[in-house]
N, C-alpha and C. Protein backbone atom coordinates (compact mmCIF):
# COMPACT_ATOMS: atom_id res chain seq x y z
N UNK A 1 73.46 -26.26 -55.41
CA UNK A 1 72.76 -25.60 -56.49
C UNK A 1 71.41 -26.26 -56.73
N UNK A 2 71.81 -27.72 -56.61
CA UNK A 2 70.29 -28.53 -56.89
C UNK A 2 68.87 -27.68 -55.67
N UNK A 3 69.42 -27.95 -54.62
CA UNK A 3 68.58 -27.46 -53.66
C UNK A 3 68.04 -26.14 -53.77
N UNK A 4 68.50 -24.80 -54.29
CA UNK A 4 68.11 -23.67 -54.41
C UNK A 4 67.22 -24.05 -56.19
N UNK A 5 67.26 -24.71 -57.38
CA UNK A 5 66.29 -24.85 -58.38
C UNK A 5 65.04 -25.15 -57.69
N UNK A 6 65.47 -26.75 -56.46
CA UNK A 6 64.00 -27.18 -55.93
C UNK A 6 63.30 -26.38 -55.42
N UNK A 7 63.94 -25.41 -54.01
CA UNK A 7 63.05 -24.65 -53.45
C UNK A 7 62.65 -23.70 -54.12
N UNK A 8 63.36 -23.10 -55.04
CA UNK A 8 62.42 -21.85 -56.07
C UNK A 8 61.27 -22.75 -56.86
N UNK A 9 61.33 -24.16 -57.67
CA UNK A 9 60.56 -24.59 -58.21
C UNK A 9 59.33 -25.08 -56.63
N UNK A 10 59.64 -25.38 -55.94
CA UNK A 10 58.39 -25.70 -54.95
C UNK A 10 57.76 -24.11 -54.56
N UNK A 11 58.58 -23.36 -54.66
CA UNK A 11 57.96 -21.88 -53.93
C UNK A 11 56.82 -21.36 -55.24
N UNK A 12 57.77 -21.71 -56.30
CA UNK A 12 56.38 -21.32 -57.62
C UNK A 12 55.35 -22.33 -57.68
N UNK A 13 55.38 -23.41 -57.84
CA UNK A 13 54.47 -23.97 -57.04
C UNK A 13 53.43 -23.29 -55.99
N UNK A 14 54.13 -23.24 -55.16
CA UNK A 14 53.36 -22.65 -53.94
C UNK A 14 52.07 -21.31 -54.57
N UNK A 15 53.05 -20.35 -55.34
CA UNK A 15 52.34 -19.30 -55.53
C UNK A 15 51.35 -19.32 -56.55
N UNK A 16 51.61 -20.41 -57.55
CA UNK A 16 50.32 -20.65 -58.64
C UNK A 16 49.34 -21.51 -57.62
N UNK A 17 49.57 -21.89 -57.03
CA UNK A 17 48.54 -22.63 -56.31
C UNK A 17 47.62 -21.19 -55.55
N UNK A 18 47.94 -20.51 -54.77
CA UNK A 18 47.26 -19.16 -54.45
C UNK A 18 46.76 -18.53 -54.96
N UNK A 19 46.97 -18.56 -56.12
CA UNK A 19 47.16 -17.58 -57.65
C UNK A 19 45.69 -18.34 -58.21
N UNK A 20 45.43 -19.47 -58.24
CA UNK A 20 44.61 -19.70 -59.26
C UNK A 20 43.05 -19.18 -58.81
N UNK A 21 42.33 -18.98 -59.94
CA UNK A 21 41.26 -18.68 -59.56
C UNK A 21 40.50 -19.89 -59.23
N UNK A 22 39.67 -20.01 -57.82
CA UNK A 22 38.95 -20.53 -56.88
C UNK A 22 37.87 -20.50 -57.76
N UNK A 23 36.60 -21.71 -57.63
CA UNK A 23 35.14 -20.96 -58.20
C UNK A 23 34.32 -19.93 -57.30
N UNK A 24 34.86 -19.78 -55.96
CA UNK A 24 34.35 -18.66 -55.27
C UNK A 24 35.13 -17.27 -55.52
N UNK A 25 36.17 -17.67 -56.11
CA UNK A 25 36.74 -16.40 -56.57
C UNK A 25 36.34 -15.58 -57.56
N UNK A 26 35.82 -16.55 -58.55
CA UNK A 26 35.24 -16.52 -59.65
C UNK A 26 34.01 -15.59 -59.41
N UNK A 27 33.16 -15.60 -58.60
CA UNK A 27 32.07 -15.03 -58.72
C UNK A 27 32.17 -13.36 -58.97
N UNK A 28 30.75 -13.11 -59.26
CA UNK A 28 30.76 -11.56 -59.52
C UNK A 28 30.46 -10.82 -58.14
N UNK A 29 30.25 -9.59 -58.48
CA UNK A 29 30.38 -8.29 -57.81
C UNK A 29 28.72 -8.42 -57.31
N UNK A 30 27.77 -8.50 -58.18
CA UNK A 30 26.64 -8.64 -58.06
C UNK A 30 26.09 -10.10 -57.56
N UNK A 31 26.51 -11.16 -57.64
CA UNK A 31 26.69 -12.36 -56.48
C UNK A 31 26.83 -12.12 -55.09
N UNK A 32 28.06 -11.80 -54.75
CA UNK A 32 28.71 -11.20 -53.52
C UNK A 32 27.47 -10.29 -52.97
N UNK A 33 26.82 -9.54 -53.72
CA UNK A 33 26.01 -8.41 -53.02
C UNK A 33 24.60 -9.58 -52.34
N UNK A 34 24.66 -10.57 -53.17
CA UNK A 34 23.22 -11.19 -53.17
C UNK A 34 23.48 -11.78 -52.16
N UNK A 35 24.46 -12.51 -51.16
CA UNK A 35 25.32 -13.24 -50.63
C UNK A 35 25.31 -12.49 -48.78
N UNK A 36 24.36 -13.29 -47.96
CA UNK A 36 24.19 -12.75 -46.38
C UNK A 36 26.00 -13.22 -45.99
N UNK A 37 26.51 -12.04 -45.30
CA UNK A 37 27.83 -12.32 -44.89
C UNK A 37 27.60 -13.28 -43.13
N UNK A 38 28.31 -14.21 -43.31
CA UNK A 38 28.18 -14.47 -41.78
C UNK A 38 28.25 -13.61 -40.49
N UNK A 39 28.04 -12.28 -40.71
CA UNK A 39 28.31 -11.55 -39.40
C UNK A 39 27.35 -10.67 -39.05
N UNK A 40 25.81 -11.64 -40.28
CA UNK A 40 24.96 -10.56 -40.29
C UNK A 40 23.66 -11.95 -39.95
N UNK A 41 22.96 -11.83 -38.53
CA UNK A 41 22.67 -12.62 -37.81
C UNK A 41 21.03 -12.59 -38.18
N UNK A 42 21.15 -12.56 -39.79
CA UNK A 42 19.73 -12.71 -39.76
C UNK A 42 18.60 -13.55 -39.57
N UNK A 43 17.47 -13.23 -39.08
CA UNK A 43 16.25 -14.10 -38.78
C UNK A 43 16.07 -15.04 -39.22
N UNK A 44 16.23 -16.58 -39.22
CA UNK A 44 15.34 -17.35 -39.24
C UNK A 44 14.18 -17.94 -39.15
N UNK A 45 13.29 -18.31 -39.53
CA UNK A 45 12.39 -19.39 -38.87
C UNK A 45 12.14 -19.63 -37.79
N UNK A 46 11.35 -19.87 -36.98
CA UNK A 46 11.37 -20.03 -35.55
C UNK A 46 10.85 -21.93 -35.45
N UNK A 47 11.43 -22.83 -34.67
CA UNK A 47 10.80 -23.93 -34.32
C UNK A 47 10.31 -24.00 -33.03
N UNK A 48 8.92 -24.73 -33.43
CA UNK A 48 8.49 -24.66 -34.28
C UNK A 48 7.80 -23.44 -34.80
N UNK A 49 7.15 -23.18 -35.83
CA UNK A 49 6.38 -22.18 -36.70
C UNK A 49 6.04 -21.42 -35.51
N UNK A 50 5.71 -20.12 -35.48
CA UNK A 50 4.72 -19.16 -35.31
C UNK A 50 3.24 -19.34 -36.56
N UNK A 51 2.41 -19.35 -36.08
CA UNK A 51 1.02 -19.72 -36.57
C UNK A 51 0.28 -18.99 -36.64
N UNK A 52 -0.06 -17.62 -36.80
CA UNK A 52 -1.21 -16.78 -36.67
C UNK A 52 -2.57 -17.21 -36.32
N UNK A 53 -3.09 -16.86 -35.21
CA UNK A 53 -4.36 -17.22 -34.75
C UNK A 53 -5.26 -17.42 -36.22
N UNK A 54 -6.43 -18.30 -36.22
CA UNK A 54 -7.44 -18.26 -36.80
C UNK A 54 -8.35 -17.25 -36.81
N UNK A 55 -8.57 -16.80 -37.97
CA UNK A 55 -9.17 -17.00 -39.33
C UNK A 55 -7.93 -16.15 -39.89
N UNK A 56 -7.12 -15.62 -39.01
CA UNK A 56 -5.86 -14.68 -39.82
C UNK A 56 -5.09 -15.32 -40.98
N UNK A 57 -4.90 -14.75 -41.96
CA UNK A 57 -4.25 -15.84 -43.12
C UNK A 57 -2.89 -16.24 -42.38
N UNK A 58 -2.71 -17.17 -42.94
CA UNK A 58 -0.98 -17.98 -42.66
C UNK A 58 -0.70 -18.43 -44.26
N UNK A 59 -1.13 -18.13 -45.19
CA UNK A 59 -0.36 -18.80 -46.60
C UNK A 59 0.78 -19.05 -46.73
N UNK A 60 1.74 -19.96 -46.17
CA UNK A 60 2.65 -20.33 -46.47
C UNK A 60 3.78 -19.07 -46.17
N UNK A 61 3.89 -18.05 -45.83
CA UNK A 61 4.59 -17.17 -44.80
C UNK A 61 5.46 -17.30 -43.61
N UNK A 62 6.61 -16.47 -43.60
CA UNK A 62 7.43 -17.26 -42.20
C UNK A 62 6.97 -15.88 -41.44
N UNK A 63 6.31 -16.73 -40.33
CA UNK A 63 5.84 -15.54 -39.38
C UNK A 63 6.65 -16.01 -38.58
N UNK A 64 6.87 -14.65 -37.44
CA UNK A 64 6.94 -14.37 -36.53
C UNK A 64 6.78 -14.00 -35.42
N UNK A 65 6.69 -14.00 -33.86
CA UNK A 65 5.96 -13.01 -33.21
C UNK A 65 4.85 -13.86 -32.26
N UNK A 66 3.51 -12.88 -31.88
CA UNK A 66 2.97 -13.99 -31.22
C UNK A 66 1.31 -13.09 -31.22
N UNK A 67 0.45 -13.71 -31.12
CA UNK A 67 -0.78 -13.41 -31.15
C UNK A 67 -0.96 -11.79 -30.87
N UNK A 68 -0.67 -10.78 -29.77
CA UNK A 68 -0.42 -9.97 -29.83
C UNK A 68 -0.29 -9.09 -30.88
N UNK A 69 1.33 -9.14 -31.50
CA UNK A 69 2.13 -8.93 -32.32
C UNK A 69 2.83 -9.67 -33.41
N UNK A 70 2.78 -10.13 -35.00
CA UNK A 70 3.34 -10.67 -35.28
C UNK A 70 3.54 -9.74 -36.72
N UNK A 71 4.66 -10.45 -37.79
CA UNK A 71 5.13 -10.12 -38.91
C UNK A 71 5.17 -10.86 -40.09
N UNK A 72 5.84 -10.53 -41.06
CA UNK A 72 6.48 -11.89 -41.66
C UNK A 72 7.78 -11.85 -42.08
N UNK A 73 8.63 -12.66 -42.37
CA UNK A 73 10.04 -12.04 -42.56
C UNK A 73 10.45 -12.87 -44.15
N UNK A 74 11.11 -12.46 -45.00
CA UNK A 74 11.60 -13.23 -45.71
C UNK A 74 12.49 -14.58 -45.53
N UNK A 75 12.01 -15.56 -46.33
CA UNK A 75 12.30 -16.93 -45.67
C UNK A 75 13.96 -17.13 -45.77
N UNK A 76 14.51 -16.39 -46.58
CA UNK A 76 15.92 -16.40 -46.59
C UNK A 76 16.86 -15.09 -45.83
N UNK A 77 15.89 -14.74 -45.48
CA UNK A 77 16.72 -13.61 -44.80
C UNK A 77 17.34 -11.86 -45.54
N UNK A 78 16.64 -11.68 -46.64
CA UNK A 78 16.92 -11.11 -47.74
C UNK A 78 16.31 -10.19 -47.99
N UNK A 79 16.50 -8.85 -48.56
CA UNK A 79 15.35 -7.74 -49.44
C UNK A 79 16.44 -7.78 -50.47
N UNK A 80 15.55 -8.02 -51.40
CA UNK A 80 16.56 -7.71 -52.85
C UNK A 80 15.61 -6.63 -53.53
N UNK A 81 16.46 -5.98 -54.13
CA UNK A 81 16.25 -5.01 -55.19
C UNK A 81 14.72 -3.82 -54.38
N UNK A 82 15.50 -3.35 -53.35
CA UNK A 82 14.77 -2.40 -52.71
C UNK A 82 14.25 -1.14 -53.89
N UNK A 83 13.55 -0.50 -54.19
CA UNK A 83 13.99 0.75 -54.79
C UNK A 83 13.89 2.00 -53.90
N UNK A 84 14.24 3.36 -54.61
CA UNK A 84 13.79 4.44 -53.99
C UNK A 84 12.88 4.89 -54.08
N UNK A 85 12.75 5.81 -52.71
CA UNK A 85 11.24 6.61 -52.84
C UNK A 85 10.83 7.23 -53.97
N UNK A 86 11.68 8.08 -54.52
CA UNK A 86 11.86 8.94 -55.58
C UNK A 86 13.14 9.13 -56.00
N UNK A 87 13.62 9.56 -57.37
CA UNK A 87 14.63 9.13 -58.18
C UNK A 87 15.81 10.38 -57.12
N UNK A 88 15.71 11.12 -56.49
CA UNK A 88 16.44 12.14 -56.22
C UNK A 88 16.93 11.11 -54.53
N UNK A 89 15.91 10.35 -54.23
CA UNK A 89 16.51 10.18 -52.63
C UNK A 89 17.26 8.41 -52.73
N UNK A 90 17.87 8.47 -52.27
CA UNK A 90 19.18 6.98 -52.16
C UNK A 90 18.75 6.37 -51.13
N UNK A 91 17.40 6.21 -49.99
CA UNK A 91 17.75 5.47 -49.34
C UNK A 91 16.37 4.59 -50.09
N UNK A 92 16.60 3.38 -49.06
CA UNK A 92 15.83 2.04 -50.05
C UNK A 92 14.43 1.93 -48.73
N UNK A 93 13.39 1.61 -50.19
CA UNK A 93 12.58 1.26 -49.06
C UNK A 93 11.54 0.82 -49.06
N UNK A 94 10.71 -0.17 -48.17
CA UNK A 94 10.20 -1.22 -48.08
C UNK A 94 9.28 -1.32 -47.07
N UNK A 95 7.89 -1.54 -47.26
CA UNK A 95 6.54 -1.55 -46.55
C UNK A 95 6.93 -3.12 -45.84
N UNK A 96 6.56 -2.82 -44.62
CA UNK A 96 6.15 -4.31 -43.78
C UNK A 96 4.91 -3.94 -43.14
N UNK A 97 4.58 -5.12 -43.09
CA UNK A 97 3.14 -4.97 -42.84
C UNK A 97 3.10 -6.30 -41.71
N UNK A 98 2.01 -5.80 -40.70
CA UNK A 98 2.25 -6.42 -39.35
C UNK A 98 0.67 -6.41 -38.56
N UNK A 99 0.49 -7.47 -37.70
CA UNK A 99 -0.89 -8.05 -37.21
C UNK A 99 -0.95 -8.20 -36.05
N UNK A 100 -1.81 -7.82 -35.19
CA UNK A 100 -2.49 -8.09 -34.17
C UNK A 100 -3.88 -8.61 -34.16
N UNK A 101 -3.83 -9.43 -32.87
CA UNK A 101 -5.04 -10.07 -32.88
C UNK A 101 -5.97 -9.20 -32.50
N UNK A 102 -7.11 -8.64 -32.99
CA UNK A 102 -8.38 -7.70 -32.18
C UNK A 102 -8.13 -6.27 -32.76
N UNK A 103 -6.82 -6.28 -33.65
CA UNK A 103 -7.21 -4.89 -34.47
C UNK A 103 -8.08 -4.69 -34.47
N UNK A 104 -8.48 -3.12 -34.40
CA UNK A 104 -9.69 -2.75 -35.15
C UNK A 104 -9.10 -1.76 -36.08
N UNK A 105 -9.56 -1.16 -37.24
CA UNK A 105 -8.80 -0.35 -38.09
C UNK A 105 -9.98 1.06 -37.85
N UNK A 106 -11.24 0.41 -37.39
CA UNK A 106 -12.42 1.65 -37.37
C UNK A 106 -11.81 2.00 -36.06
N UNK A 107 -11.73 1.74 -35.37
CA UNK A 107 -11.22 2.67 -33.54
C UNK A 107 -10.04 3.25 -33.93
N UNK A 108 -8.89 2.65 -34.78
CA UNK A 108 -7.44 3.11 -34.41
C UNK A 108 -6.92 3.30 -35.44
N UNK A 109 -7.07 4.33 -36.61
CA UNK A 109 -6.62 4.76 -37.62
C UNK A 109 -6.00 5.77 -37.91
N UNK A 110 -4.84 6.34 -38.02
CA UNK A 110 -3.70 5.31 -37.79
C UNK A 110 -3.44 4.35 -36.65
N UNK A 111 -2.90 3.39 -36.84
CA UNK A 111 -2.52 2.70 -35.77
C UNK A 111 -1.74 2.81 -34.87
N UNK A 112 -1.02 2.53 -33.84
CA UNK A 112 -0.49 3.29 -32.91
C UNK A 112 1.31 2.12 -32.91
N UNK A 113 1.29 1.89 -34.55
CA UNK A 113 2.49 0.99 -34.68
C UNK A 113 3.98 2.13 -34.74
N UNK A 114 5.07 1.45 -34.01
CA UNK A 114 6.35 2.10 -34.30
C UNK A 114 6.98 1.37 -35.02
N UNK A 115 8.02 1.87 -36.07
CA UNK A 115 8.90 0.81 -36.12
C UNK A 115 10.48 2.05 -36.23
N UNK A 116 11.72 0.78 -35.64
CA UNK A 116 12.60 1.79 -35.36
C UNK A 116 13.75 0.51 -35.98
N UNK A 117 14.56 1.17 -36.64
CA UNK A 117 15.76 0.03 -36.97
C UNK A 117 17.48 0.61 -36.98
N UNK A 118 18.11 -0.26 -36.82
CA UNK A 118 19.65 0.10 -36.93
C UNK A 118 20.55 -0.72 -37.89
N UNK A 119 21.62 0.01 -38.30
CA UNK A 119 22.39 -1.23 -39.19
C UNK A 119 23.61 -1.55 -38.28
N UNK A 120 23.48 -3.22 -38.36
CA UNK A 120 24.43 -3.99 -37.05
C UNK A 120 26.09 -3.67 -37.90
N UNK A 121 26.34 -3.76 -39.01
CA UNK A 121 27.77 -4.38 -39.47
C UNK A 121 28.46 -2.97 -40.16
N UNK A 122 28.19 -1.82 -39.46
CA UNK A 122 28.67 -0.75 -39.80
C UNK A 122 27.91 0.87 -39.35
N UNK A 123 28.32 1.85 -40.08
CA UNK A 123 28.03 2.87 -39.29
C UNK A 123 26.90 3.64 -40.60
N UNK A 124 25.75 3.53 -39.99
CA UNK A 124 24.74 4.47 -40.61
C UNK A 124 23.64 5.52 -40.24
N UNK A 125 23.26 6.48 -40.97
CA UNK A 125 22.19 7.02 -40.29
C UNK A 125 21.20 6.59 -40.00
N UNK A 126 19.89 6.27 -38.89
CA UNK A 126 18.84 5.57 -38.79
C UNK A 126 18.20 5.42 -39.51
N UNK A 127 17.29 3.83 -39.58
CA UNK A 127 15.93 3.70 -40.52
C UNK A 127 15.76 4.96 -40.30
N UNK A 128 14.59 5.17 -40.84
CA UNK A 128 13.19 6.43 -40.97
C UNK A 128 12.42 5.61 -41.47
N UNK A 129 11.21 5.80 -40.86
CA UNK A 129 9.23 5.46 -41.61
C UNK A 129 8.64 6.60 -42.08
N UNK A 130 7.70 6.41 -42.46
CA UNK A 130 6.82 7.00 -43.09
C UNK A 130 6.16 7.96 -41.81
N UNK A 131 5.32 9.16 -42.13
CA UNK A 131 5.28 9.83 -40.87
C UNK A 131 3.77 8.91 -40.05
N UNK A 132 3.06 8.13 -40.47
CA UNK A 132 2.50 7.03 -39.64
C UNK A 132 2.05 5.65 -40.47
N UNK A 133 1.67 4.86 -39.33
CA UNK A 133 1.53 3.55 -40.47
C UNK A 133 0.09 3.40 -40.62
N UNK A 134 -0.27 2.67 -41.76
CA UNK A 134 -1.63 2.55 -42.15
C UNK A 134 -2.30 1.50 -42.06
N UNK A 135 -3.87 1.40 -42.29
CA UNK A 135 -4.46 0.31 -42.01
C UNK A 135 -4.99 -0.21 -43.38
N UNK A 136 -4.76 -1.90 -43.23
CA UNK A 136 -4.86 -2.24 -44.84
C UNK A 136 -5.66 -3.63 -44.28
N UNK A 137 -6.25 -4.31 -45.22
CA UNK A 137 -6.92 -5.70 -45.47
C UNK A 137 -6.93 -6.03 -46.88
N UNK A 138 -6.83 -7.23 -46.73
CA UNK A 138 -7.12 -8.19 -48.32
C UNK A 138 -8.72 -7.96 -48.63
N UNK A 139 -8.93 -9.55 -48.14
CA UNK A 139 -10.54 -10.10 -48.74
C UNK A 139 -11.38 -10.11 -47.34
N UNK A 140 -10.72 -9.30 -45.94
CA UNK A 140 -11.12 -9.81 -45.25
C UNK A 140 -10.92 -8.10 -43.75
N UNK A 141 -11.87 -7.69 -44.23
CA UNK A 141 -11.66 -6.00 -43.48
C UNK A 141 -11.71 -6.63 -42.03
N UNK A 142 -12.61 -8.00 -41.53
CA UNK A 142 -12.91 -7.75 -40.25
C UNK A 142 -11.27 -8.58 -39.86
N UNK A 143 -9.99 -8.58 -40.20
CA UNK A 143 -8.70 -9.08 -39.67
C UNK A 143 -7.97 -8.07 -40.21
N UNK A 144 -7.72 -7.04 -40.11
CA UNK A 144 -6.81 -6.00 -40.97
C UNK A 144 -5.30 -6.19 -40.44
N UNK A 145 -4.17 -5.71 -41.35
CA UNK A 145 -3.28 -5.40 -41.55
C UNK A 145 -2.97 -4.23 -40.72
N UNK A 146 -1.49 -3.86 -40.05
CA UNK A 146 -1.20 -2.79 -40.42
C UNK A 146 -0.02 -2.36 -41.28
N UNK A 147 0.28 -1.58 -42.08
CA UNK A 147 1.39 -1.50 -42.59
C UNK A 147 2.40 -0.14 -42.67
N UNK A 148 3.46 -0.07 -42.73
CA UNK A 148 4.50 1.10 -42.27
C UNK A 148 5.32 1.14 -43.18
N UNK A 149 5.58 2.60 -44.22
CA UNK A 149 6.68 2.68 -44.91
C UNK A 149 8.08 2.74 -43.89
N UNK A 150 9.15 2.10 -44.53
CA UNK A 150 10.17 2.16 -43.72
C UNK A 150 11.24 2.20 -45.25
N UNK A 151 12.27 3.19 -44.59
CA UNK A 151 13.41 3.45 -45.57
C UNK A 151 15.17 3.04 -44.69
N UNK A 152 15.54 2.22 -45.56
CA UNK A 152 17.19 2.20 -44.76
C UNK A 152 17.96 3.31 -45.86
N UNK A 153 18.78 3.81 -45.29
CA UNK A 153 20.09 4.60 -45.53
C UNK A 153 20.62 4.03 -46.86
N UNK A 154 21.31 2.64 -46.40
CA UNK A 154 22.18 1.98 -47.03
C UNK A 154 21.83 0.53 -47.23
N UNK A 155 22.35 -0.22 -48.43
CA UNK A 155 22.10 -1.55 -47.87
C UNK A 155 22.98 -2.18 -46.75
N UNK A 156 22.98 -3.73 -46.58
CA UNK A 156 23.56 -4.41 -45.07
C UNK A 156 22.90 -4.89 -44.14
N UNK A 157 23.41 -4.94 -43.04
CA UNK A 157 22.61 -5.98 -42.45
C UNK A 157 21.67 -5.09 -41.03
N UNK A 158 20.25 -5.03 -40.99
CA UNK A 158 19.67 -4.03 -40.56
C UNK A 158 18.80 -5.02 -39.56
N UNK A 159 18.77 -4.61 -38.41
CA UNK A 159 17.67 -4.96 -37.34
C UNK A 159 16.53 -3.99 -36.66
N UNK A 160 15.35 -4.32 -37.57
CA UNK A 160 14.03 -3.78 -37.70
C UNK A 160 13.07 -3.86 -36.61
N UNK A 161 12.59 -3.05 -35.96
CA UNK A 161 12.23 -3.49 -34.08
C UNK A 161 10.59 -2.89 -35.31
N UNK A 162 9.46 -4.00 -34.02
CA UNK A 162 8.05 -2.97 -34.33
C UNK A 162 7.33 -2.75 -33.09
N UNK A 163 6.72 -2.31 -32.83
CA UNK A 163 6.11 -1.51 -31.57
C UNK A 163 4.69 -1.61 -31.36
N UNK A 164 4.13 -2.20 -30.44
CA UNK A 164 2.78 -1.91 -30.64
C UNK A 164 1.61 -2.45 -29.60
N UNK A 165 1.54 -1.32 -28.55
CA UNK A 165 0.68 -1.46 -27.78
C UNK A 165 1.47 -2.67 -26.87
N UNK A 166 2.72 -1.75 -26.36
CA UNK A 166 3.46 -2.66 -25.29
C UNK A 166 4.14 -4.15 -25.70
N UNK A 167 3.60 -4.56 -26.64
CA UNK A 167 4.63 -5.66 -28.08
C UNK A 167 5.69 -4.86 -28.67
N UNK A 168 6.32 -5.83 -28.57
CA UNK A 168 7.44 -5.99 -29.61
C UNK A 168 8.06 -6.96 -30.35
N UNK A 169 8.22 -7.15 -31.47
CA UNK A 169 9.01 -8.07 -32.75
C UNK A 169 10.36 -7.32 -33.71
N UNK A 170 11.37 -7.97 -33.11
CA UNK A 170 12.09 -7.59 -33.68
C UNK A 170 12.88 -8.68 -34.73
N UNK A 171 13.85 -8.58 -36.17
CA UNK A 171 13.90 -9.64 -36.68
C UNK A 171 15.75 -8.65 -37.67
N UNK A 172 16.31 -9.46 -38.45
CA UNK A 172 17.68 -8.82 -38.46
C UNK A 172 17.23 -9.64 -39.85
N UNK A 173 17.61 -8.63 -40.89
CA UNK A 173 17.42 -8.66 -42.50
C UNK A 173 18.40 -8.52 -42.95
N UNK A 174 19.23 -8.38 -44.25
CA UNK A 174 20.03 -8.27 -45.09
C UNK A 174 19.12 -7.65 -46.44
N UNK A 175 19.74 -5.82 -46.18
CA UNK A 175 19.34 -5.36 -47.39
C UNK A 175 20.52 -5.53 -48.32
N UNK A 176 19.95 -6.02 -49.70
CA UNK A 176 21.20 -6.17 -51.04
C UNK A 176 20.38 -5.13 -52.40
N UNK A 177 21.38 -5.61 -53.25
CA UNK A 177 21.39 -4.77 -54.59
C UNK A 177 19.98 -5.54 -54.98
């Protein structure tokens, strides 16, 4: 009899121990969303740096890419709080903006940039862009920008290709809430 109290008292045991709330258990719904899942292989940093040629800005930016072609990516791997185009459409979406060395924006307006993306950790309908990308500059017209509306479906974990004049940069994001 002794032996059947112990093992029921060790088995409850057992199950409050499972039972209790974890501090990762603890977290919210809206945590979890903020939270890159390990199966979503997003971009890092490159060592060392990618550097954008001179006089091109580099402010403290994680570029990518290479004289040609480059980007910038968020340093954590992240788009938070995408919004919509307009209140009627659900997918999320977000301008990147991307550099070559010897742009010109007066010869090639629009620019002759693609960008094409997929979501790795499930099943969605494709990015979509904007129907072309545009030419932009800061303080400094003779290094221009180009930049491309781009919309995902859904959030998750999305790998964003860009195109341009036989370049390519591609980089793997985590869209969240």
């Amino acid at each position: 009899m002794m032996r059947i109290v112990v093992s029921f008292a060790g088995a409850a045991i057992l199950c409050c121990l499972y039972t209790v709330p974890t501090p990762q258990s603890r977290r919210s719904s809206s945590d979890e969303a903020n939270e890159i899942p390990r199966s979503c292989p997003v971009t890092k940093p490159t060592q060392p740096p990618f550097v954008p040629p001179a006089p091109y800005p580099s402010d403290g930016q994680v570029w990518i890419g290479s004289p040609k072609l480059w980007t910038d990516i968020p340093k954590d791997g992240m788009w938070r709080g995408l919004p919509h185009y307009t209140s009627d459409d659900t997918r999320f979406r977000q301008r990147v903006f991307w550099w070559s060395e010897g742009y010109d924006w007066r010869k090639e307006n629009p620019p002759e940039l693609t960008i094409i993306g997929k979501r790795l950790d499930g099943p969605a309908a494709p990015l979509s862009t904007d129907e072309h990308a545009n030419a932009g500059w800061s303080n400094d017209s003779k290094h221009p920008f180009m930049v491309h509306g781009i919309f995902t479906p859904t959030l998750g974990c999305w790998k964003i290709i860009g195109r341009y004049k036989q370049q390519e940069v591609s980089y793997v994001v985590w869209v969240a809430k």
